[in-house]
N, C-alpha and C. Protein backbone atom coordinates (compact mmCIF):
# COMPACT_ATOMS: atom_id res chain seq x y z
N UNK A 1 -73.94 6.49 14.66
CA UNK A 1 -72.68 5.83 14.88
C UNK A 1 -71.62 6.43 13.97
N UNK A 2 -70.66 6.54 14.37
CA UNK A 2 -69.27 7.27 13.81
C UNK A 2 -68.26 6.21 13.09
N UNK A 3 -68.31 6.53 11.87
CA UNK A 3 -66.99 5.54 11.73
C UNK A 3 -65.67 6.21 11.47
N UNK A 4 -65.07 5.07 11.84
CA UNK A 4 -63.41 5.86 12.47
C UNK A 4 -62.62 5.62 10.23
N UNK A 5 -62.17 6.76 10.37
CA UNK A 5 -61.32 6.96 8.94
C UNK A 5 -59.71 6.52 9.15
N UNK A 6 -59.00 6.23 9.25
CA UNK A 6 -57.76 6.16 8.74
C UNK A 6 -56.96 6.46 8.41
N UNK A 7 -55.92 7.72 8.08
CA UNK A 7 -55.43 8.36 7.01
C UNK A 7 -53.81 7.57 7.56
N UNK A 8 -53.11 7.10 6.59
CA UNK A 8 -52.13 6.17 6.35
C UNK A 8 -51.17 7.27 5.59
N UNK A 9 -49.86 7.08 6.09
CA UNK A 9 -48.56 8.00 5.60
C UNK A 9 -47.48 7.41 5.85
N UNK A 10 -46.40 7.67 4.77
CA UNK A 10 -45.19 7.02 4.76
C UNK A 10 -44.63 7.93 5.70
N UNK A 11 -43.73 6.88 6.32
CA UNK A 11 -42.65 7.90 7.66
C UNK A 11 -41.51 7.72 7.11
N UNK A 12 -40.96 9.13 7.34
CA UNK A 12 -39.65 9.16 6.75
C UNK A 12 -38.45 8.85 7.95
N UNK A 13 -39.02 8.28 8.99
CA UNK A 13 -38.60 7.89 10.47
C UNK A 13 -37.91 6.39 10.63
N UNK A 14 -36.32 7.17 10.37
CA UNK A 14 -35.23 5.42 10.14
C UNK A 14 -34.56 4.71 11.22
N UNK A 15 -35.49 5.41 12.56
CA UNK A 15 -34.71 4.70 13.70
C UNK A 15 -35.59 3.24 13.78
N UNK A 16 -35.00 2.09 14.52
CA UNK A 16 -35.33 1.17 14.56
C UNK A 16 -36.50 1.29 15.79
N UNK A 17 -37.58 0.51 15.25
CA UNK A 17 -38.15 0.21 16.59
C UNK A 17 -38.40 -1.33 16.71
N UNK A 18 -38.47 -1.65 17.93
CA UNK A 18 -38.60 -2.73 18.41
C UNK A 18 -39.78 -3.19 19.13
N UNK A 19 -40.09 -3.99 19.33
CA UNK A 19 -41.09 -4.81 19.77
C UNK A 19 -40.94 -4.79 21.12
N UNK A 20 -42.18 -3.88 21.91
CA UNK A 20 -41.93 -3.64 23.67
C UNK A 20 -41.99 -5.28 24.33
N UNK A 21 -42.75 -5.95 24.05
CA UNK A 21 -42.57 -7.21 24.67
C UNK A 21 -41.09 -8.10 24.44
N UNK A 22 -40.25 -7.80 23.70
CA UNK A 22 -38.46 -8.24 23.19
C UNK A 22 -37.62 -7.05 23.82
N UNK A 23 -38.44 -6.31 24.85
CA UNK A 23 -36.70 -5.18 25.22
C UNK A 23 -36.25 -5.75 26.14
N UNK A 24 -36.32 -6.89 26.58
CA UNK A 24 -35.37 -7.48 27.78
C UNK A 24 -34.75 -8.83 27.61
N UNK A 25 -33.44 -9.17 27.59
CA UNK A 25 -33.27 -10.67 26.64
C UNK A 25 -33.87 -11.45 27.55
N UNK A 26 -33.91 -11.87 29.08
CA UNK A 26 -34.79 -12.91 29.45
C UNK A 26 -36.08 -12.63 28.95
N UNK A 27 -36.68 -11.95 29.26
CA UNK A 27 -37.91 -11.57 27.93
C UNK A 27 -38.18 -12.76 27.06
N UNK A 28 -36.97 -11.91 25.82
CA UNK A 28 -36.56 -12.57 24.58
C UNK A 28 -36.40 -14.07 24.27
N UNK A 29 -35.59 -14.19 25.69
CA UNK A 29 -35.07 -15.78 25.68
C UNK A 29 -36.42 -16.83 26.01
N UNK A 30 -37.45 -16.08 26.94
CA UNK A 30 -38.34 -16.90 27.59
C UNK A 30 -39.36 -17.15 26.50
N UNK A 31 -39.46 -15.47 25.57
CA UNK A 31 -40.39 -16.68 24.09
C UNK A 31 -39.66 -17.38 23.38
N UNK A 32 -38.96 -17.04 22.79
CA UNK A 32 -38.38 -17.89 22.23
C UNK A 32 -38.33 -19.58 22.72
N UNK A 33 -37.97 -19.46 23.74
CA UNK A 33 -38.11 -21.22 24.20
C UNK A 33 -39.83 -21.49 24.10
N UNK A 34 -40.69 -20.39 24.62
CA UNK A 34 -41.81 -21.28 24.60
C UNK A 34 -41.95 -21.26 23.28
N UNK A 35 -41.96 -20.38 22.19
CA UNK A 35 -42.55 -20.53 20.67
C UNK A 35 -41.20 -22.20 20.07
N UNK A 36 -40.65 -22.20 20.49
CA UNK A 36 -40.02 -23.93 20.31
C UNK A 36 -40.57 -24.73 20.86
N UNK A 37 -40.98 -24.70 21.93
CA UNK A 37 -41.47 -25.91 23.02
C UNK A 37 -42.77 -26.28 21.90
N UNK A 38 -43.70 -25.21 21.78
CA UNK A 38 -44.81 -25.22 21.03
C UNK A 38 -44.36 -26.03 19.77
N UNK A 39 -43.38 -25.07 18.88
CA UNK A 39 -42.97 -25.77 17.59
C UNK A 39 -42.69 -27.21 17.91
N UNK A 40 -42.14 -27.58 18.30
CA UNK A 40 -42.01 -28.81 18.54
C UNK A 40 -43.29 -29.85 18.67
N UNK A 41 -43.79 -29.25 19.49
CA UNK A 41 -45.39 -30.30 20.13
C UNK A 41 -46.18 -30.42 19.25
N UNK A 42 -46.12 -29.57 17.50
CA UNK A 42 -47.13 -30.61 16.61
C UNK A 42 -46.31 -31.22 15.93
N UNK A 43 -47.32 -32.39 16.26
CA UNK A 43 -46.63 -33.68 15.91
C UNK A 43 -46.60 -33.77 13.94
N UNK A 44 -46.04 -35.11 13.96
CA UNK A 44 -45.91 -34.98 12.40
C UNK A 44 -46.99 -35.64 11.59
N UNK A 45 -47.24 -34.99 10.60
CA UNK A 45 -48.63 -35.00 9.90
C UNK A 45 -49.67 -34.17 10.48
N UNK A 46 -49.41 -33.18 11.23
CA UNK A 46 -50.16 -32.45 11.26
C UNK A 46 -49.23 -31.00 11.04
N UNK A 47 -50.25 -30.00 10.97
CA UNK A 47 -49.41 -28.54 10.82
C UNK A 47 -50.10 -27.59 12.13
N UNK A 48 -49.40 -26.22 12.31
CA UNK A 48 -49.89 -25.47 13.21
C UNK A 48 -50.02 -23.63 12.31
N UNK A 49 -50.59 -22.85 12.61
CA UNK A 49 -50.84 -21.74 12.37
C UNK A 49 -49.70 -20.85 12.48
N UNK A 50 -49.32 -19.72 12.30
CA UNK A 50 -48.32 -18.51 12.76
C UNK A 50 -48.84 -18.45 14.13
N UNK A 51 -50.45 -17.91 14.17
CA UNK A 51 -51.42 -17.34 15.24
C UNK A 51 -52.10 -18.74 16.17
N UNK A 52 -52.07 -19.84 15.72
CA UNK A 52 -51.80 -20.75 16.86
C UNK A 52 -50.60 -20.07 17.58
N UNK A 53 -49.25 -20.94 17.40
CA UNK A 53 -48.28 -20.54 17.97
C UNK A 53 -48.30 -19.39 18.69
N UNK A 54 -48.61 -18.46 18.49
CA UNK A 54 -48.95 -16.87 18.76
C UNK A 54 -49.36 -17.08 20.12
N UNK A 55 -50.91 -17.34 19.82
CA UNK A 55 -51.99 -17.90 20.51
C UNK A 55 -51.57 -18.48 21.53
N UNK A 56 -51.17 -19.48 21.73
CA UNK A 56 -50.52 -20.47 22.62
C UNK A 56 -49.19 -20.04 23.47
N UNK A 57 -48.51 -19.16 22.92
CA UNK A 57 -47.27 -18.24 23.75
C UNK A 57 -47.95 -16.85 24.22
N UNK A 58 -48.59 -15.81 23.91
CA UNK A 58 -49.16 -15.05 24.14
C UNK A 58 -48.50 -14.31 23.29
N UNK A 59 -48.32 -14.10 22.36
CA UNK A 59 -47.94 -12.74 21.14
C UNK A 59 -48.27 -12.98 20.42
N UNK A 60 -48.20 -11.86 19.33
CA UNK A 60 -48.58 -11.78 17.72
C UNK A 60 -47.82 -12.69 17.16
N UNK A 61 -49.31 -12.87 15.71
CA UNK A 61 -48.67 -13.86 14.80
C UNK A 61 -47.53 -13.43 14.00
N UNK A 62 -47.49 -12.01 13.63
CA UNK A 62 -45.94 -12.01 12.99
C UNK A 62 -45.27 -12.12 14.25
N UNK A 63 -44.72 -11.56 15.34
CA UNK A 63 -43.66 -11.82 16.06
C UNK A 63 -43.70 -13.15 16.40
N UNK A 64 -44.51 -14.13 16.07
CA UNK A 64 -44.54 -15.60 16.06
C UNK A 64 -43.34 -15.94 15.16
N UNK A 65 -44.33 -15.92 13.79
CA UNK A 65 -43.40 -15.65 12.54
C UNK A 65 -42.19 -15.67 12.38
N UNK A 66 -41.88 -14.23 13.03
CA UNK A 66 -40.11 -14.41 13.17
C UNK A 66 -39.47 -14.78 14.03
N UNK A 67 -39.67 -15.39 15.70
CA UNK A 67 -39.29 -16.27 15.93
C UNK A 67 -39.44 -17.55 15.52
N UNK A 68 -40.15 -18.06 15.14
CA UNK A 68 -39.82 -19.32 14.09
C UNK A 68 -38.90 -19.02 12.86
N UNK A 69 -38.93 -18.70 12.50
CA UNK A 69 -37.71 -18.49 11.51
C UNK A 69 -36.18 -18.29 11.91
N UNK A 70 -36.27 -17.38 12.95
CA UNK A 70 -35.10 -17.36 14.46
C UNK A 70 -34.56 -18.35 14.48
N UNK A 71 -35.82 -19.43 14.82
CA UNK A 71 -34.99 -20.81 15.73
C UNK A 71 -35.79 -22.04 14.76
N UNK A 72 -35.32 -21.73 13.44
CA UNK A 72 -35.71 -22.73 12.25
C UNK A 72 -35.19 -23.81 12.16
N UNK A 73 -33.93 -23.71 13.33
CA UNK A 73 -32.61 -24.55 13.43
C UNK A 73 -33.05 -26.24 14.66
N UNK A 74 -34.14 -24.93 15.35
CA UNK A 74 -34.25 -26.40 16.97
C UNK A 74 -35.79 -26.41 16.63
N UNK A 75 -36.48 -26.82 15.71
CA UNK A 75 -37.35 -27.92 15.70
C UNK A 75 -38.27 -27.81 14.16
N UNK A 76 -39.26 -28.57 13.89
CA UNK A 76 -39.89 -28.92 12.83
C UNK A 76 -40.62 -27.40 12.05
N UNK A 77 -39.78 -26.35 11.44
CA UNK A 77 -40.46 -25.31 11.05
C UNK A 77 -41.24 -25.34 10.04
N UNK A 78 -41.08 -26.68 9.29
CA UNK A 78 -42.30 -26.35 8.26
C UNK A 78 -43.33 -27.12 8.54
N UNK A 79 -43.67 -27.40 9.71
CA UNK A 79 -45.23 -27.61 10.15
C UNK A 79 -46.11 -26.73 10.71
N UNK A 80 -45.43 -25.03 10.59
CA UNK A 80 -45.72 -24.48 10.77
C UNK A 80 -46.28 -23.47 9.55
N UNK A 81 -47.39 -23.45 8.90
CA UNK A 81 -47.90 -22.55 8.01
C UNK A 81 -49.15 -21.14 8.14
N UNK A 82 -48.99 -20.07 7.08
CA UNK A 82 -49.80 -19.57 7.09
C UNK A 82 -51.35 -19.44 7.35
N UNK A 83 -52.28 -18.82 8.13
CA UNK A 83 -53.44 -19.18 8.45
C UNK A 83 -54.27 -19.47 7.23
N UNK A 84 -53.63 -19.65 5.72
CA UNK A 84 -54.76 -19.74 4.45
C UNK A 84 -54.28 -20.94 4.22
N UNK A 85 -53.43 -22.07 4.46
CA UNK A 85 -52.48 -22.87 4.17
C UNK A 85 -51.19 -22.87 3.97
N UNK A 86 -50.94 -21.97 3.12
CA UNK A 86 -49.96 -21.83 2.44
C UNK A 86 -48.62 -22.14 3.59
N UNK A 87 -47.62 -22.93 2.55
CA UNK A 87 -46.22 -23.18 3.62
C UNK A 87 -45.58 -22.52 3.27
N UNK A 88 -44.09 -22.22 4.10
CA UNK A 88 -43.08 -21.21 4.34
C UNK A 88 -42.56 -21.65 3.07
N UNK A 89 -41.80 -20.45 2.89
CA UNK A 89 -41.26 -19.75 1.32
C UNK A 89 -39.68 -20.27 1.84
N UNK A 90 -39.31 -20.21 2.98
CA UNK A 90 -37.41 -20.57 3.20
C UNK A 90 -37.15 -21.75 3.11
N UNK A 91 -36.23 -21.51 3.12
CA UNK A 91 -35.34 -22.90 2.74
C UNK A 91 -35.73 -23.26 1.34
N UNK A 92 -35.45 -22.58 0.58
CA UNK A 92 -35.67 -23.26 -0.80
C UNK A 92 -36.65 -23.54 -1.25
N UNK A 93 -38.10 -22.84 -0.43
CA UNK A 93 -39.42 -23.90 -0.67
C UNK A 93 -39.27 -25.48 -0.40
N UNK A 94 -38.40 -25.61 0.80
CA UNK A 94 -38.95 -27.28 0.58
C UNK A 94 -39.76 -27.34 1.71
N UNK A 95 -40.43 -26.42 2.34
CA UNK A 95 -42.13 -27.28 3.48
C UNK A 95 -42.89 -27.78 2.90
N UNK A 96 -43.22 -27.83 1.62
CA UNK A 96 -44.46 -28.64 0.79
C UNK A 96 -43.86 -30.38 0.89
N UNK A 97 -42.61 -30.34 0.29
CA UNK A 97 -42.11 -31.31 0.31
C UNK A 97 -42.14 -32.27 1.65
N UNK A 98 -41.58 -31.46 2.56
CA UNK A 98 -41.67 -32.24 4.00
C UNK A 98 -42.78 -32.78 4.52
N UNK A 99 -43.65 -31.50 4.39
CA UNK A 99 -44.95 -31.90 4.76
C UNK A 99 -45.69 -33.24 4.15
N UNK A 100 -45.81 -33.15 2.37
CA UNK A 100 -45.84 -34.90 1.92
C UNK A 100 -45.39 -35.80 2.53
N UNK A 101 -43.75 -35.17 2.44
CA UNK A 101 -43.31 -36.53 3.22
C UNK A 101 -44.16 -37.63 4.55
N UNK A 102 -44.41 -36.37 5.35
CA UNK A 102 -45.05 -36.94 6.48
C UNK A 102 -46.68 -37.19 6.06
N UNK A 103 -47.20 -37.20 5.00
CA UNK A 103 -48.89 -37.53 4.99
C UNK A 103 -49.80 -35.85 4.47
N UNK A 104 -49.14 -35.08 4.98
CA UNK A 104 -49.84 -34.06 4.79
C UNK A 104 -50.54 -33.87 3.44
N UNK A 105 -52.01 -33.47 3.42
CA UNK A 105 -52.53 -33.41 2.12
C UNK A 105 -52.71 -31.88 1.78
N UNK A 106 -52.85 -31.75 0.49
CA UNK A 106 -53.14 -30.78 -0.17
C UNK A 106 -54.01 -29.81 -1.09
N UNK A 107 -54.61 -29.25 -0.94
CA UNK A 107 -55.46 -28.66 -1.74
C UNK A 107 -54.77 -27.44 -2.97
N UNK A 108 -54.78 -27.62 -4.09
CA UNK A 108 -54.56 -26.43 -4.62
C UNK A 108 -52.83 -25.60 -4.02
N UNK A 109 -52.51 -26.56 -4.14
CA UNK A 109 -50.60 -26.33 -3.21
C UNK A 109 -50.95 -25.39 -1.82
N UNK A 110 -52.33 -25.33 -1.10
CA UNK A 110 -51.84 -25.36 0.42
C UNK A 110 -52.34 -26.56 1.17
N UNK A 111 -51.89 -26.33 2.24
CA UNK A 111 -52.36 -27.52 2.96
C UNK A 111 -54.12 -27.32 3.22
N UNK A 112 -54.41 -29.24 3.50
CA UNK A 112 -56.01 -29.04 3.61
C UNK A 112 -56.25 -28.51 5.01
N UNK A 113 -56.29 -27.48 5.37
CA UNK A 113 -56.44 -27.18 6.90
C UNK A 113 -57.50 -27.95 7.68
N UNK A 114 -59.00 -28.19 6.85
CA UNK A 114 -59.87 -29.10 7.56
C UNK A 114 -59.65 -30.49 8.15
N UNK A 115 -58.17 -31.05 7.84
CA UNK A 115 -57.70 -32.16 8.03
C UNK A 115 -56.79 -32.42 8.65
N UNK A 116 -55.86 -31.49 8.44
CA UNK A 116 -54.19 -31.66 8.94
C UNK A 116 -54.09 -30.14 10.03
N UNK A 117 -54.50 -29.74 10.39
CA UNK A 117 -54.07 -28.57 11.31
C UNK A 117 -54.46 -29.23 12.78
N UNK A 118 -53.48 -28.43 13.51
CA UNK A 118 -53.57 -29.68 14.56
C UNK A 118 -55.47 -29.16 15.25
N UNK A 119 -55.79 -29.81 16.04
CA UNK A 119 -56.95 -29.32 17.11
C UNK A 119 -58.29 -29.45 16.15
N UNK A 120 -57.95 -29.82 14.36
CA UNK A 120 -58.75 -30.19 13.71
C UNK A 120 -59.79 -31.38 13.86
């Protein structure tokens, strides 16, 4: 059996690239609403993943990621955390806070995922 090597290099290549699934704004527009529809649907006291969300719209967890952050504006973004717990760093760090607010518990400042993630 062969294992595959890697060799990793900085590109000195400054054109932008974009994400083939975002080159068309209905595209664009159609995740975006579903990665909200989703944001929205966990409820409070519970949290959801990057890669839920992902999962559940059909794209990657970073391009999850940054549409939630996109549209941080139309619904509950800090029930949305990292797959280790950990909550979002914007807004000032206040998702820890929110999340208390609503019940959410904690381990070691992330959330207890065995408890509070939704489908738990």
């Amino acid at each position: 059996m062969r294992t595959r090597r890697w060799r990793w290099t900085l590109s000195t290549d400054t054109t932008t690239h974009t994400d083939p699934t975002l080159e068309t704004a209905p595209e664009r527009q159609r995740l975006r609403a579903a990665v909200v529809k989703t944001m929205r649907s966990v409820p409070a006291g519970r949290v959801a993943t990057y890669g839920d969300i992902a999962e559940a719209v059909g794209i990657g967890a970073r391009q999850a990621g940054r549409l939630v952050a996109q549209e941080s504006d139309s619904g509950p973004w800090w029930r949305i955390v990292y797959a280790d717990g950990t909550a979002a760093h914007c807004h000032g760090g206040t998702a820890p806070e929110l999340l208390r607010s609503e019940g959410v518990g904690f381990r070691r400042q992330r959330v207890d995922m065995t408890r509070f993630r939704i489908g738990a």
